[in-house]
Protein backbone atom coordinates (compact mmCIF):
# COMPACT_ATOMS: atom_id res chain seq x y z
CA UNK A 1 -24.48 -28.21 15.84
CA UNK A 2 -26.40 -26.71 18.84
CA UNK A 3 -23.13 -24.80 20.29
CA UNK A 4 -22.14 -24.03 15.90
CA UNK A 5 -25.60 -22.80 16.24
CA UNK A 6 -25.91 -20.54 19.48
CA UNK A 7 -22.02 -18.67 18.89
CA UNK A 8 -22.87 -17.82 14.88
CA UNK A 9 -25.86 -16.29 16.55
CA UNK A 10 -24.30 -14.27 19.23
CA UNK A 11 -20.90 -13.57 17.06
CA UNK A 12 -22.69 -12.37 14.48
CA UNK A 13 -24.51 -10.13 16.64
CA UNK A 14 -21.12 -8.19 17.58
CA UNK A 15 -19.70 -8.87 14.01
CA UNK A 16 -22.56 -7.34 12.06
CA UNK A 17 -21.88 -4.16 13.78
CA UNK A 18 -18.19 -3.75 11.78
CA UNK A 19 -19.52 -5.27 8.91
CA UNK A 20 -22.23 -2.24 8.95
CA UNK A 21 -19.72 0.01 9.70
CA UNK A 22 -17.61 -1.47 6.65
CA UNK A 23 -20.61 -0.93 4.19
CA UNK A 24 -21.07 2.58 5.38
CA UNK A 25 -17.41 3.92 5.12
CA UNK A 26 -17.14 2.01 1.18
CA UNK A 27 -20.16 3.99 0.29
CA UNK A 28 -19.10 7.12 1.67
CA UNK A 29 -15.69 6.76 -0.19
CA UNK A 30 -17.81 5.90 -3.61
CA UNK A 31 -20.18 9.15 -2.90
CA UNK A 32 -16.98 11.58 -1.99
CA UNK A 33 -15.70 13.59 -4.51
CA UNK A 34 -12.24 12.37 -4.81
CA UNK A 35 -11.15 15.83 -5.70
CA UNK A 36 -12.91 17.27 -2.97
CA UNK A 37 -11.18 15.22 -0.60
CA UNK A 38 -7.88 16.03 -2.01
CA UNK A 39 -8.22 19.59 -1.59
CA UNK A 40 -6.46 19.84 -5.25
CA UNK A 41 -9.24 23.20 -6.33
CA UNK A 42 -7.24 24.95 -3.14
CA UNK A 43 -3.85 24.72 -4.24
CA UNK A 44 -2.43 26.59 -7.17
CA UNK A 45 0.28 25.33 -9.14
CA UNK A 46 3.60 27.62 -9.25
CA UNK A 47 5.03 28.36 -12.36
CA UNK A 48 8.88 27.09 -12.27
CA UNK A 49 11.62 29.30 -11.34
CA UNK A 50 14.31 30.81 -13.61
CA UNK A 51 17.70 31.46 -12.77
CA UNK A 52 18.82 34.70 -14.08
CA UNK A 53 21.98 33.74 -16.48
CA UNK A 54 23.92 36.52 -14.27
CA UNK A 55 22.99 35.23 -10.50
CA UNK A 56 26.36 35.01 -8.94
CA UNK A 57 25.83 31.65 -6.62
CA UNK A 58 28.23 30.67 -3.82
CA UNK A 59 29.70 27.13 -4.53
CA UNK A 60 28.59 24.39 -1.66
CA UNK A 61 32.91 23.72 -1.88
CA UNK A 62 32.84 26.98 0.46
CA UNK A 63 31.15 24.96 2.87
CA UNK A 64 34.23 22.84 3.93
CA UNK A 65 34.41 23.87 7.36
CA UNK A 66 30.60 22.88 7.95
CA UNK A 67 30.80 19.96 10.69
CA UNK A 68 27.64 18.53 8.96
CA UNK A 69 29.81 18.12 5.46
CA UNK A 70 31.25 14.87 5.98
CA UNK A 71 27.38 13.91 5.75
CA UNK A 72 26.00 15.22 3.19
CA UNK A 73 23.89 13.20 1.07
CA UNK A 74 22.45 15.57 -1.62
CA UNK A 75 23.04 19.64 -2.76
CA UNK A 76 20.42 20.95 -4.87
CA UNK A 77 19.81 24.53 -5.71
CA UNK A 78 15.91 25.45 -5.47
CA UNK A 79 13.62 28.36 -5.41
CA UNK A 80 12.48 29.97 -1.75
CA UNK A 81 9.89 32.68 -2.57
CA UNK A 82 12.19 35.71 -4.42
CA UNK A 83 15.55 33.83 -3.64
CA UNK A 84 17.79 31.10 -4.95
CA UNK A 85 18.64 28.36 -1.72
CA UNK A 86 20.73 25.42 -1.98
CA UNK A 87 18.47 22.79 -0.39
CA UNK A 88 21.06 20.56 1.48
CA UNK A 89 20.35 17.32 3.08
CA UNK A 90 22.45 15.42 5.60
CA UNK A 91 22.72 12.58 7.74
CA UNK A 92 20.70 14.60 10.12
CA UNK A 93 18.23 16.06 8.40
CA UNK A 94 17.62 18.81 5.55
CA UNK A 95 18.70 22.47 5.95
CA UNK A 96 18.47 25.85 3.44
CA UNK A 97 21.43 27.99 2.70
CA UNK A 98 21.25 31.10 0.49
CA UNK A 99 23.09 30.17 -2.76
CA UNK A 100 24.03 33.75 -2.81
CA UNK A 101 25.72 34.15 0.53
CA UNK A 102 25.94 30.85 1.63
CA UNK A 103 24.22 31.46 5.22
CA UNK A 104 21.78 29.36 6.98
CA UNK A 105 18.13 30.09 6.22
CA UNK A 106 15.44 29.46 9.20
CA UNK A 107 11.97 29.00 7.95
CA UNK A 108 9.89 31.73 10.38
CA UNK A 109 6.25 32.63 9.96
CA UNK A 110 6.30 35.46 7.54
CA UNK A 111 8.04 33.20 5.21
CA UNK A 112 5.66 30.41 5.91
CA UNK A 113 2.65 32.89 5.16
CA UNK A 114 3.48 34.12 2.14
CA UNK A 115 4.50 30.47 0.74
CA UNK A 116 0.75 29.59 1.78
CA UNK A 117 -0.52 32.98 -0.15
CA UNK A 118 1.14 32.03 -3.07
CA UNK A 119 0.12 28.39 -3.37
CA UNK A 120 -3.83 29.09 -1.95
CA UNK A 121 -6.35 29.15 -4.48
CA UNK A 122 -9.28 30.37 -2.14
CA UNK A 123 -10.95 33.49 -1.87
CA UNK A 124 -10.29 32.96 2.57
CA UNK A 125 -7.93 34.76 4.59
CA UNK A 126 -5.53 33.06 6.50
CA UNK A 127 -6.85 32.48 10.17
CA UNK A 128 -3.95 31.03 12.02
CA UNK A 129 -0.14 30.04 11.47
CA UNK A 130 1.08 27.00 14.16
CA UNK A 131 4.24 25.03 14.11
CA UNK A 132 4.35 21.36 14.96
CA UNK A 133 7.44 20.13 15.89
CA UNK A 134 6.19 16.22 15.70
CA UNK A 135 3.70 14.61 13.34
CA UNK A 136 -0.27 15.48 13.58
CA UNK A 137 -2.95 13.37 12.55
CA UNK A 138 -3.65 15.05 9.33
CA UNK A 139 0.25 14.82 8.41
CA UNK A 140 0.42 11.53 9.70
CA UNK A 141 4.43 10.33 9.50
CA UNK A 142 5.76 13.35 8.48
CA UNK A 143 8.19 15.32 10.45
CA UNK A 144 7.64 18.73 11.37
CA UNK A 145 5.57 21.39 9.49
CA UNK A 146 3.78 24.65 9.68
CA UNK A 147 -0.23 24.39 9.48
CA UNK A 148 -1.61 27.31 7.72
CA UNK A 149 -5.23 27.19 8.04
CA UNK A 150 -7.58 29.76 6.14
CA UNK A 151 -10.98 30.89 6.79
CA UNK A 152 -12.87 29.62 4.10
CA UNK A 153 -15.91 27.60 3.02
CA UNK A 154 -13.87 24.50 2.95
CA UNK A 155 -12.08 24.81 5.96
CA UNK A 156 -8.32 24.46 4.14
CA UNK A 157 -5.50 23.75 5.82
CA UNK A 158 -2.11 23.69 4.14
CA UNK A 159 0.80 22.02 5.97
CA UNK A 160 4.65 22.93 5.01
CA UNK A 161 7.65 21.27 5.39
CA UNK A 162 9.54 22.65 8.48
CA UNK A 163 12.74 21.95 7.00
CA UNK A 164 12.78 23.25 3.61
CA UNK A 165 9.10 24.71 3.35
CA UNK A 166 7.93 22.21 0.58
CA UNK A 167 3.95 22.10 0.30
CA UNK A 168 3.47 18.60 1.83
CA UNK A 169 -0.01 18.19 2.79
CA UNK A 170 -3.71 19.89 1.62
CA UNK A 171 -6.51 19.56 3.76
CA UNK A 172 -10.14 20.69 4.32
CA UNK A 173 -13.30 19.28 6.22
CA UNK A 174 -13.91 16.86 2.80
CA UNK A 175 -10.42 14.99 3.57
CA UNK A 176 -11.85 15.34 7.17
CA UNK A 177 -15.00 13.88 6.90
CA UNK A 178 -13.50 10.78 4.57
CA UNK A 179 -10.39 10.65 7.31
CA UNK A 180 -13.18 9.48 9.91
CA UNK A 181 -15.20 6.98 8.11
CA UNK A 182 -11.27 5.58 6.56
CA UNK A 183 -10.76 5.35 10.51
CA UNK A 184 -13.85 3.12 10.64
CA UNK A 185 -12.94 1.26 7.76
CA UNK A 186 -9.60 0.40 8.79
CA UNK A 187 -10.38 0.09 12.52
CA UNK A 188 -7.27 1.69 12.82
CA UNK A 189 -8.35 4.42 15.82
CA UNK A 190 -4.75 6.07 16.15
CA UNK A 191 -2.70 5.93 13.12
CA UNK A 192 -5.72 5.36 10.67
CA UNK A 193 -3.94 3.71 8.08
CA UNK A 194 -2.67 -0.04 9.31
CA UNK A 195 -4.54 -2.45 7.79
CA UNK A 196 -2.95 -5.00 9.80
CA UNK A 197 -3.73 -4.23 13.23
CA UNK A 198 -5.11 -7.28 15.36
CA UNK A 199 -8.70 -5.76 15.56
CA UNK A 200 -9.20 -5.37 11.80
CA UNK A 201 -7.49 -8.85 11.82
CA UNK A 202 -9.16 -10.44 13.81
CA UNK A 203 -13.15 -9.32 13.18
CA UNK A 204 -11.91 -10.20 9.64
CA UNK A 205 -11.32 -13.72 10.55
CA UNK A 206 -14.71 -13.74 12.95
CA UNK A 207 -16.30 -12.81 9.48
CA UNK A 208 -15.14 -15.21 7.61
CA UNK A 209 -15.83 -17.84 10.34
CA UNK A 210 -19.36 -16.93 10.20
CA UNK A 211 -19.79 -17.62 6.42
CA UNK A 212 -18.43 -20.74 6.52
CA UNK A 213 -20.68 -21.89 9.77
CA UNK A 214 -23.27 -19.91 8.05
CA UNK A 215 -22.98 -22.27 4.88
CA UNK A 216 -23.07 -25.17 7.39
CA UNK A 217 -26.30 -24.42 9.11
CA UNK A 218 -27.35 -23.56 5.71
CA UNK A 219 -27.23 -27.18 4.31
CA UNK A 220 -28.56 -28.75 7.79
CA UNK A 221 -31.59 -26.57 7.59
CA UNK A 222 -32.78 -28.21 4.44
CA UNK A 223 -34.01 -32.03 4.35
CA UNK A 224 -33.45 -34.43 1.46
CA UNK A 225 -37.19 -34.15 0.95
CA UNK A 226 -37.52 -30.45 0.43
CA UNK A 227 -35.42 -31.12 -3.23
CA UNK A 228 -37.63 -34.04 -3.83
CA UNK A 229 -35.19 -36.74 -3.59
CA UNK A 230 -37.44 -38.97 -0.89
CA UNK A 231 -38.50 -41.80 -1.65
CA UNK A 232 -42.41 -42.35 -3.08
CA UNK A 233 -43.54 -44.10 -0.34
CA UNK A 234 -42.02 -41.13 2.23
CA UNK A 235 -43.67 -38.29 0.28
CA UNK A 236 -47.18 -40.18 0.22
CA UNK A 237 -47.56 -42.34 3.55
CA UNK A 238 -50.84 -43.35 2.54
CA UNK A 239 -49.95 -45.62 -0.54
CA UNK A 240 -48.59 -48.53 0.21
CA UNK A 241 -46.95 -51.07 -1.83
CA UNK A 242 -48.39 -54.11 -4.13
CA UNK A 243 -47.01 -57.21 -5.07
């Protein structure tokens, strides 16, 4: 009991710390604005496209020449800005053609700002337009995107789809602020989000280990005689007995 003793006292010492950490990060997610940390108030929702009855669109059987074809998993026509694309996704990836010409369509910048003007509900200006060819912390295991980040209040950061220019991500310095305490939550210091990762694992364990020698010492602190179940004669040594 002396060594149960002396490592729930210095375990818990290093334990309490996460635990601490744990109650922090819960109450932070209960006191966020869930909405806030979305960053929904920033984006606006664009009204669905309409295909003019007398758009003349190039058939994807055109394509049969394309050394991608043989791959194709899915051709669907979809709205780009002020055009019609067909939104075509291989083996190897997703790619735009114009459904009126049937050429190749490369997302660039401009495009990529004015997608962000249209679906930005702020009052800020945009401040800077980067490409990321591999996945960023805030986009976590997506593929590449643009980051359009305005100057506002809020700090909003909208991240696009590389491929196809699909609104994938909304960010601002809410989502920020609850990204670091998740991080401390999940003890997850590089991806942020796997829960199963041996050092939340294993302080969970060193926590639960510490209840249950916790409940141990518990029970050997106590006596019989502090519930009153001693004997007479051991709660008053002075009586003695009379036959």
């Amino acid at each position: 009991m002396r060594f149960v003793r002396k490592l729930h006292k210095w375990l818990g010492l290093i334990v309490v710390l996460q635990l601490l950490l744990w109650t922090v990060s819960g109450t932070m997610f209960a006191w966020l604005d869930h909405h806030d940390v979305s960053a929904e108030h920033s984006v606006r929702a664009l009204a669905p496209a309409v295909l003019a009855p007398s758009s003349e669109l190039v058939e994807p059987a055109t394509w049969g020449s394309d050394p991608d074809a043989g791959g194709i998993l899915e051709v669907r026509l979809a709205s780009l800005l002020d055009q019609w694309v067909w939104r075509v996704e291989t083996v190897h990836g997703v790619t735009l053609r114009s459904a009126t010409t049937g050429e190749p369509i490369q997302l660039t910048q401009q495009i990529v700002r004015e997608l962000a003007r249209r679906q930005y509900s702020g009052n800020g200006q945009i401040a800077s337009v980067v490409y990321h060819p591999t996945p960023t912390i805030e986009t976590r295991n997506l593929a590449s995107t643009w980051e359009v980040r305005f100057a506002d209040e809020p700090a909003t950061t909208l991240y696009f789809a590389a491929d196809d220019g699909r609104l994938v991500e909304a960010r601002n310095g809410t989502w920020r602020l609850f990204d670091f305490f998740w991080m401390l939550h999940t003890m997850d210091y590089r991806g942020r989000d796997n829960f199963n990762n041996p050092l939340v694992i294993t302080v969970g364990f060193a926590a639960l280990w510490l209840a249950l020698s916790g409940l141990l010492l518990l029970f050997k602190s106590f006596r019989r005689q502090d519930f009153g179940f001693a004997p007479a004669q051991a709660r008053h040594p002075g009586v003695s007995r009379v036959e």
